[in-house]
PDB file of N, CA and C in Angstrom:
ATOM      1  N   UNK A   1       0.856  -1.170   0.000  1.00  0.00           N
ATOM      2  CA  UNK A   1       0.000   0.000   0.000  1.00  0.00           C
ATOM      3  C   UNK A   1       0.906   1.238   0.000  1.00  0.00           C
ATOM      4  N   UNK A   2       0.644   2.268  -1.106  1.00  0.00           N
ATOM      5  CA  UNK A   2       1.468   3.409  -0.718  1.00  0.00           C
ATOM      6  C   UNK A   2       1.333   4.176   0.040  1.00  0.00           C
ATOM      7  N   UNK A   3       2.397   4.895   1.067  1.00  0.00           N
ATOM      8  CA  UNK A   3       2.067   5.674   1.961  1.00  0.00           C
ATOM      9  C   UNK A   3       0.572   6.793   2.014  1.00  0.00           C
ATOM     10  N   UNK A   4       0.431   7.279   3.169  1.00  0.00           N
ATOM     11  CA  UNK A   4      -0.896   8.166   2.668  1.00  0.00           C
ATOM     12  C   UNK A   4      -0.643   9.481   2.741  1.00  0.00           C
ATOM     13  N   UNK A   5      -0.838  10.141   1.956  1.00  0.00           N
ATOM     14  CA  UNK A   5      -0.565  11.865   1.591  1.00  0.00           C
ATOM     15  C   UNK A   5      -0.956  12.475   3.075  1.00  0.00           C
ATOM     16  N   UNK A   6      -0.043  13.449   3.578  1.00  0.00           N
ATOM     17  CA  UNK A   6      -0.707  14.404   4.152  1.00  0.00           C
ATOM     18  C   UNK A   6      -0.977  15.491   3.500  1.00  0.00           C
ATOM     19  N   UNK A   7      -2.622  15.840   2.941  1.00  0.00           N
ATOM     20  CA  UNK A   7      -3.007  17.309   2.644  1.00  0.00           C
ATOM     21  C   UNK A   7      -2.763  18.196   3.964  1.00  0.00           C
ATOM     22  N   UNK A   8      -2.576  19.408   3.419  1.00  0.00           N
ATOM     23  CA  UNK A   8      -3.528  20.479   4.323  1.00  0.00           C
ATOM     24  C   UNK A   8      -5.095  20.543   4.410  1.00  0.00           C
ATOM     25  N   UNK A   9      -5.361  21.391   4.805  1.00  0.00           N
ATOM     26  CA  UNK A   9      -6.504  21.352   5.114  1.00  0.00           C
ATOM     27  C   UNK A   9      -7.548  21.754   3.979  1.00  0.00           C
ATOM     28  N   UNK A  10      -6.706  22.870   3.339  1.00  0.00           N
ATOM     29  CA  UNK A  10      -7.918  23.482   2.147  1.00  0.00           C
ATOM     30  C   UNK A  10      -7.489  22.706   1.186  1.00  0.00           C
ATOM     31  N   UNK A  11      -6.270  21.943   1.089  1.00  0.00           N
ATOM     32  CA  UNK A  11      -6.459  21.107  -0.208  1.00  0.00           C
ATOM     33  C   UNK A  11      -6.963  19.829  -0.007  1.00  0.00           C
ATOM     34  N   UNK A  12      -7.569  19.398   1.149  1.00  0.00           N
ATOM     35  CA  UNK A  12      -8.647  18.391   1.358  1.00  0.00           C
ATOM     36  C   UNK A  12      -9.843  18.710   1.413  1.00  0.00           C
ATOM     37  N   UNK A  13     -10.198  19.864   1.460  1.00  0.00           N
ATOM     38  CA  UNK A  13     -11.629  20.856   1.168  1.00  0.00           C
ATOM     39  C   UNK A  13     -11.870  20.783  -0.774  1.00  0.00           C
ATOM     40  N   UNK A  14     -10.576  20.680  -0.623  1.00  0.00           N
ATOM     41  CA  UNK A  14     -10.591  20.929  -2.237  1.00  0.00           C
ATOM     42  C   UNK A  14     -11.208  19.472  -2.902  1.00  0.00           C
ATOM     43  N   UNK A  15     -10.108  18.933  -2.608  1.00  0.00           N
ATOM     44  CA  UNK A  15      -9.990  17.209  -3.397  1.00  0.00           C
ATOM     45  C   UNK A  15     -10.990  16.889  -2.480  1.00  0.00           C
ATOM     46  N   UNK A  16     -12.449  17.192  -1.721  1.00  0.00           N
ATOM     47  CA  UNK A  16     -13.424  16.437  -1.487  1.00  0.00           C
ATOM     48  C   UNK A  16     -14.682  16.995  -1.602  1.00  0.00           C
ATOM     49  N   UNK A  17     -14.590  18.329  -2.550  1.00  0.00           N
ATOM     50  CA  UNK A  17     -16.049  18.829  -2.514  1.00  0.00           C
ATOM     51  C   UNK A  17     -16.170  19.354  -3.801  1.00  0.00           C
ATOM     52  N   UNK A  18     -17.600  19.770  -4.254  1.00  0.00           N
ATOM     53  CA  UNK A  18     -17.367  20.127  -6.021  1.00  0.00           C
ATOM     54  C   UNK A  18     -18.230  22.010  -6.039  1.00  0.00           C
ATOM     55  N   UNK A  19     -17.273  22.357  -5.922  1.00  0.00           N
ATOM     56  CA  UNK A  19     -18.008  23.839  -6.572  1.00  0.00           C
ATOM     57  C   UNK A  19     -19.275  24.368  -7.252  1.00  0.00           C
ATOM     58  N   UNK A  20     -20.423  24.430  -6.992  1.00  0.00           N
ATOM     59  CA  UNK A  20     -21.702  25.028  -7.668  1.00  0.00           C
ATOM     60  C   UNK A  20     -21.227  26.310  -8.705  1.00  0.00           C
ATOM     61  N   UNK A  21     -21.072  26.227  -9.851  1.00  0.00           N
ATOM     62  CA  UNK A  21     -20.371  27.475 -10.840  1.00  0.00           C
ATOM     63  C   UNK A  21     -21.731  28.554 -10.356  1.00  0.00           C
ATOM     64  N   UNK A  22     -21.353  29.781  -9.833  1.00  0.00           N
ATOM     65  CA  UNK A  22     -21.994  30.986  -9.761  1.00  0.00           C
ATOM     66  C   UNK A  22     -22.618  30.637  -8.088  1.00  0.00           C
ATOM     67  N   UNK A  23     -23.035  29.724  -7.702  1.00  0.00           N
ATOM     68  CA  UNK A  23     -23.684  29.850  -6.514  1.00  0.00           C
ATOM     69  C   UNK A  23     -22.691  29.864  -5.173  1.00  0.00           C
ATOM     70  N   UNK A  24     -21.412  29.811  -5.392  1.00  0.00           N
ATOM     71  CA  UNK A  24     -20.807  30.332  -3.904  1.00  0.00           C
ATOM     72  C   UNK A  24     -20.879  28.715  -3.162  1.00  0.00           C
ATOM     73  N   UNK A  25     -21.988  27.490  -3.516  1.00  0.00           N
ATOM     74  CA  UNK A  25     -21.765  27.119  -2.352  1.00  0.00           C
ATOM     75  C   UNK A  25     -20.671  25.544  -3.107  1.00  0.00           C
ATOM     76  N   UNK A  26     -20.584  25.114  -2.225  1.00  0.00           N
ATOM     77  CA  UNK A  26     -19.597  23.695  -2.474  1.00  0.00           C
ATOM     78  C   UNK A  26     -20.349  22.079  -1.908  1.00  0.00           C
ATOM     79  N   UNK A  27     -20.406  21.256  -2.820  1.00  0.00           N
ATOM     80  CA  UNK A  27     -20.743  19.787  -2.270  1.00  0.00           C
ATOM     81  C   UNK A  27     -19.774  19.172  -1.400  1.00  0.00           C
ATOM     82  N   UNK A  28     -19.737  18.941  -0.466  1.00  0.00           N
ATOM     83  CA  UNK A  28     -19.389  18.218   0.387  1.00  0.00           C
ATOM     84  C   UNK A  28     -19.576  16.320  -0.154  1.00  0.00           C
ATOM     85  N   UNK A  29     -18.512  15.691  -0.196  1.00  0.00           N
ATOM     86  CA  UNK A  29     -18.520  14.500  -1.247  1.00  0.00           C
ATOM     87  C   UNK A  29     -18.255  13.231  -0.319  1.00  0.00           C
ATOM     88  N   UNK A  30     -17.465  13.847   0.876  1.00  0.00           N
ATOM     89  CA  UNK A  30     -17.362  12.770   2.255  1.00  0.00           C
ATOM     90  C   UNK A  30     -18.555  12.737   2.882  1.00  0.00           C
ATOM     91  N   UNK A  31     -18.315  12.105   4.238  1.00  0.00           N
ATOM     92  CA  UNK A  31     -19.244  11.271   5.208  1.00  0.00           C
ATOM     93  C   UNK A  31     -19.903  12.656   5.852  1.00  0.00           C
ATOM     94  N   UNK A  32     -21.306  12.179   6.211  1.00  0.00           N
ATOM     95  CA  UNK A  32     -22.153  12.879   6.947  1.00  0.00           C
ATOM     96  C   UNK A  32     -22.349  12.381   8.348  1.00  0.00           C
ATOM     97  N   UNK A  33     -22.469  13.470   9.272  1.00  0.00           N
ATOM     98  CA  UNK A  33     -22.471  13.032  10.904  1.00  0.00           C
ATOM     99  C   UNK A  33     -23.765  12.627  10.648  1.00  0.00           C
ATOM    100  N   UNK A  34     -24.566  11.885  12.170  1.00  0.00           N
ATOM    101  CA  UNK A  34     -26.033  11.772  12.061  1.00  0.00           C
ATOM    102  C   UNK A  34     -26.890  12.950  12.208  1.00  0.00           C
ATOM    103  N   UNK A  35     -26.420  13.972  11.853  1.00  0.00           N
ATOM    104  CA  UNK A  35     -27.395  15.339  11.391  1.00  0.00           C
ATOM    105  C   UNK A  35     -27.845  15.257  10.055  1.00  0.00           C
ATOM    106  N   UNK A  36     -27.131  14.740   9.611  1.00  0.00           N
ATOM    107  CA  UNK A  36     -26.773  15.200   8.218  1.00  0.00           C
ATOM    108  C   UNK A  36     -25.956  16.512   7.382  1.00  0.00           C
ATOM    109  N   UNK A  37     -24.845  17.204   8.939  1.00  0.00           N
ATOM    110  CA  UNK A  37     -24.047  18.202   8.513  1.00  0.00           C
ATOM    111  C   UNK A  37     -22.846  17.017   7.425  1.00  0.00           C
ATOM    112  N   UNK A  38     -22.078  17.443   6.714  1.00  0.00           N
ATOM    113  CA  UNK A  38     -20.639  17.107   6.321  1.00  0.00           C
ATOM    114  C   UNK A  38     -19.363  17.266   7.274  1.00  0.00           C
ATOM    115  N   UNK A  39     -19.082  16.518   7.665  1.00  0.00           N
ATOM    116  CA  UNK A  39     -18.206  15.674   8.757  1.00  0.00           C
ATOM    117  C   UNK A  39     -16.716  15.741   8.334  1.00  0.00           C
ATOM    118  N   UNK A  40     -15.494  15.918   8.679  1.00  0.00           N
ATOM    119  CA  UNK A  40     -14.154  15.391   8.613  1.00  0.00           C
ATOM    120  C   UNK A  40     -13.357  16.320  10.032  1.00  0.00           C
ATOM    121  N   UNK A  41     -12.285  15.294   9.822  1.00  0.00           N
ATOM    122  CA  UNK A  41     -11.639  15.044  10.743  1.00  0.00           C
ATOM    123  C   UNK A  41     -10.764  16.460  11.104  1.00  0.00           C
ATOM    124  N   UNK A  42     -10.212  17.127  11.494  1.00  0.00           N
ATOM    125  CA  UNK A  42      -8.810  18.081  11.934  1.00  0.00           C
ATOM    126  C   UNK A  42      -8.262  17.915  12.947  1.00  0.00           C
ATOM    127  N   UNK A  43      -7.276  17.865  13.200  1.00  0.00           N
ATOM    128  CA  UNK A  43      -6.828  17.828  14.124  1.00  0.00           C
ATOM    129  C   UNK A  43      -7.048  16.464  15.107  1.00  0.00           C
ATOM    130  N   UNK A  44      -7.330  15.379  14.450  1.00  0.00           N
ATOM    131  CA  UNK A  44      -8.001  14.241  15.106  1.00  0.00           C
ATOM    132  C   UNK A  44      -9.428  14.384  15.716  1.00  0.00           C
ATOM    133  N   UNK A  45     -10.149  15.557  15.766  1.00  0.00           N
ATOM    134  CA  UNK A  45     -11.815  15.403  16.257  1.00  0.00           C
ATOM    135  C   UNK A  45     -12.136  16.041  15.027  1.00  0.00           C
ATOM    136  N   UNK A  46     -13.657  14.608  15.145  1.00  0.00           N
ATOM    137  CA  UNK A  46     -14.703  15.551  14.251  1.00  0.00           C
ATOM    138  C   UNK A  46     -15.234  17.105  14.085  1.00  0.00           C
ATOM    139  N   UNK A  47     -15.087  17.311  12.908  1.00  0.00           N
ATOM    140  CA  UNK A  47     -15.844  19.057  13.066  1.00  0.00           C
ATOM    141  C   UNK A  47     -16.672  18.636  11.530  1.00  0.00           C
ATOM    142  N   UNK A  48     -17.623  19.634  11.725  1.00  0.00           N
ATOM    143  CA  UNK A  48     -18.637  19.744  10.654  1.00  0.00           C
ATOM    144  C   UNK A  48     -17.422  20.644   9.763  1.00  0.00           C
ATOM    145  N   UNK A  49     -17.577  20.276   8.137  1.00  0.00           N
ATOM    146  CA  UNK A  49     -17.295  20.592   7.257  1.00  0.00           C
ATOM    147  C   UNK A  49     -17.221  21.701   7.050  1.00  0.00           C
ATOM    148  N   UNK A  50     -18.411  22.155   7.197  1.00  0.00           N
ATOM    149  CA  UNK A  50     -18.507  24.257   6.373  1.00  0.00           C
ATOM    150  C   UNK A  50     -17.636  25.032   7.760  1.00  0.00           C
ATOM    151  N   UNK A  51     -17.696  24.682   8.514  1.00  0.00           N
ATOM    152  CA  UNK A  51     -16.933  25.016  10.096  1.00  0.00           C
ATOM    153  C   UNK A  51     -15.567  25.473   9.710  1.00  0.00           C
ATOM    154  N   UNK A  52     -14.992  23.458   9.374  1.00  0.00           N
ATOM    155  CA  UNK A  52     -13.429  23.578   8.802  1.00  0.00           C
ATOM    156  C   UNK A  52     -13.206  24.365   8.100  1.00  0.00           C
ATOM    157  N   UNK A  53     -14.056  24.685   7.060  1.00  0.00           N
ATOM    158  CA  UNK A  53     -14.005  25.299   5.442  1.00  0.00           C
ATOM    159  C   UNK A  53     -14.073  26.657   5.615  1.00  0.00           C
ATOM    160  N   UNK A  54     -14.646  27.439   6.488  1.00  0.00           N
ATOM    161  CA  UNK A  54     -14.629  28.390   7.091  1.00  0.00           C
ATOM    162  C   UNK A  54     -13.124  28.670   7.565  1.00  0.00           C
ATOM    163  N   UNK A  55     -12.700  28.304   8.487  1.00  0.00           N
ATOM    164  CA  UNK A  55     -11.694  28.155   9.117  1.00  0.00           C
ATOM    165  C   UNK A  55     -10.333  28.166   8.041  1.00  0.00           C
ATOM    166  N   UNK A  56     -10.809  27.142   7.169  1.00  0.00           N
ATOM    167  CA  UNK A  56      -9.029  27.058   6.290  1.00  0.00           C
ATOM    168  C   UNK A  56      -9.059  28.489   5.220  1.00  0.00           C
ATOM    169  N   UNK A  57     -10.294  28.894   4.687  1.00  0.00           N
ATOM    170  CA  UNK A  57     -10.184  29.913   3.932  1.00  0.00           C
ATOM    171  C   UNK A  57     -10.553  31.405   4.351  1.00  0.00           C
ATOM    172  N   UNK A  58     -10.920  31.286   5.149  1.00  0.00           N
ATOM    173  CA  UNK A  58     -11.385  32.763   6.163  1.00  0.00           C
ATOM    174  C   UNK A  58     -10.816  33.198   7.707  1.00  0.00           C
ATOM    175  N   UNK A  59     -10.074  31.896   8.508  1.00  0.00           N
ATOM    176  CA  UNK A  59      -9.114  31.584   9.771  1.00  0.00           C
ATOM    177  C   UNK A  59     -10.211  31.445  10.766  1.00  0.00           C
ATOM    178  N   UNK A  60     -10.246  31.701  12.034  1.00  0.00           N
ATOM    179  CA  UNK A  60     -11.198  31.244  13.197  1.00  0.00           C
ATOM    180  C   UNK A  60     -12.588  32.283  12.608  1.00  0.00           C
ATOM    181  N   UNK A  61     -12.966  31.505  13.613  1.00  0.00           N
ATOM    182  CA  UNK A  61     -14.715  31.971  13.529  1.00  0.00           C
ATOM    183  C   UNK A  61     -15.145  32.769  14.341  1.00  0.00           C
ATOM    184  N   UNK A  62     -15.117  34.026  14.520  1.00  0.00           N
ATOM    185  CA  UNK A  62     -15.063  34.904  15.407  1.00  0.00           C
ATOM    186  C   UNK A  62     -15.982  35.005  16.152  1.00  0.00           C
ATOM    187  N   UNK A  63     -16.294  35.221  17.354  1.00  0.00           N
ATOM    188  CA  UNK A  63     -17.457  34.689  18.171  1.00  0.00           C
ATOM    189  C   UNK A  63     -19.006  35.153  17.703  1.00  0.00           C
ATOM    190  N   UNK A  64     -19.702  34.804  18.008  1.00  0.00           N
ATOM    191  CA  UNK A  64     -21.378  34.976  17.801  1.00  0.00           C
ATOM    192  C   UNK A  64     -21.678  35.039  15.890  1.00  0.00           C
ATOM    193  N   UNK A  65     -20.677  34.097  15.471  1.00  0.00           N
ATOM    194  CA  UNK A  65     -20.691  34.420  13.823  1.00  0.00           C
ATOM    195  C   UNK A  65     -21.371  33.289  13.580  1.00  0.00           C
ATOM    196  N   UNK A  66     -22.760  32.795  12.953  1.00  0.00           N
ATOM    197  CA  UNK A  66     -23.537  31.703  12.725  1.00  0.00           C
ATOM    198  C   UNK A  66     -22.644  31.442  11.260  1.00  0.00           C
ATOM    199  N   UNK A  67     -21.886  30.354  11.161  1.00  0.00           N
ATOM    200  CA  UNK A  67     -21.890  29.805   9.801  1.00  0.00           C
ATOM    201  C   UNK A  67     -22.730  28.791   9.232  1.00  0.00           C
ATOM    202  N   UNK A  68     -23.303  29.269   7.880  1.00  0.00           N
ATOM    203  CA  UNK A  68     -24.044  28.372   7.610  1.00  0.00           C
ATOM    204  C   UNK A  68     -23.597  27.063   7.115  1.00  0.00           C
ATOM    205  N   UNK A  69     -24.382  25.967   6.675  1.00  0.00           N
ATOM    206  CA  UNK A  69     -24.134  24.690   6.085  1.00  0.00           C
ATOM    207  C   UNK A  69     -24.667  24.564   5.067  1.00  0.00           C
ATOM    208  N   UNK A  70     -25.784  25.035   4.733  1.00  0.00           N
ATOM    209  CA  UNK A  70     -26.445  25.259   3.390  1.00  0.00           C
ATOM    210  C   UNK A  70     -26.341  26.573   2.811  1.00  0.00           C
ATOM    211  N   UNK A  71     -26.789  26.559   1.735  1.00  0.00           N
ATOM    212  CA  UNK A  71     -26.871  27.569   0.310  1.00  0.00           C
ATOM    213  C   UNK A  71     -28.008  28.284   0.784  1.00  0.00           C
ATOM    214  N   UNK A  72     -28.446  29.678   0.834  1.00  0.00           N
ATOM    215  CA  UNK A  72     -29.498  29.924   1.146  1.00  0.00           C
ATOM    216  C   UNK A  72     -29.299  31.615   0.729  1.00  0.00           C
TER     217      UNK A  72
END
């Protein structure tokens, strides 16, 4: 088995979700928690997806900031 890549973070945002052309939002292509948010790993704990995605392209989430999960 060949070793396993370490991505960063936004280039695993990348290589796992597909861009909506014009709508801003992104498919999430990995596993869903039992919410049905988009799920992966950082840092060894689960975090919801748009959270991370937030985080790798915009940095922390500054307090009382609702990020969404859907397109709306």
């Amino acid at each position: 088995m060949p070793p396993r890549r370490h991505l960063s973070l936004t280039d695993h945002i990348f290589e796992n979700s597909i861009p909506v052309p014009f709508a801003g939002c992104w498919i999430w292509m990995l596993g869903c928690n039992p919410d049905g948010y988009g799920s992966i790993v950082v840092g060894g704990k689960d975090t919801n997806a748009h959270r991370a995605s937030w985080h790798a392209f915009r940095g922390p989430i500054p307090n009382g900031l609702f990020v969404c999960h859907t397109c709306d």
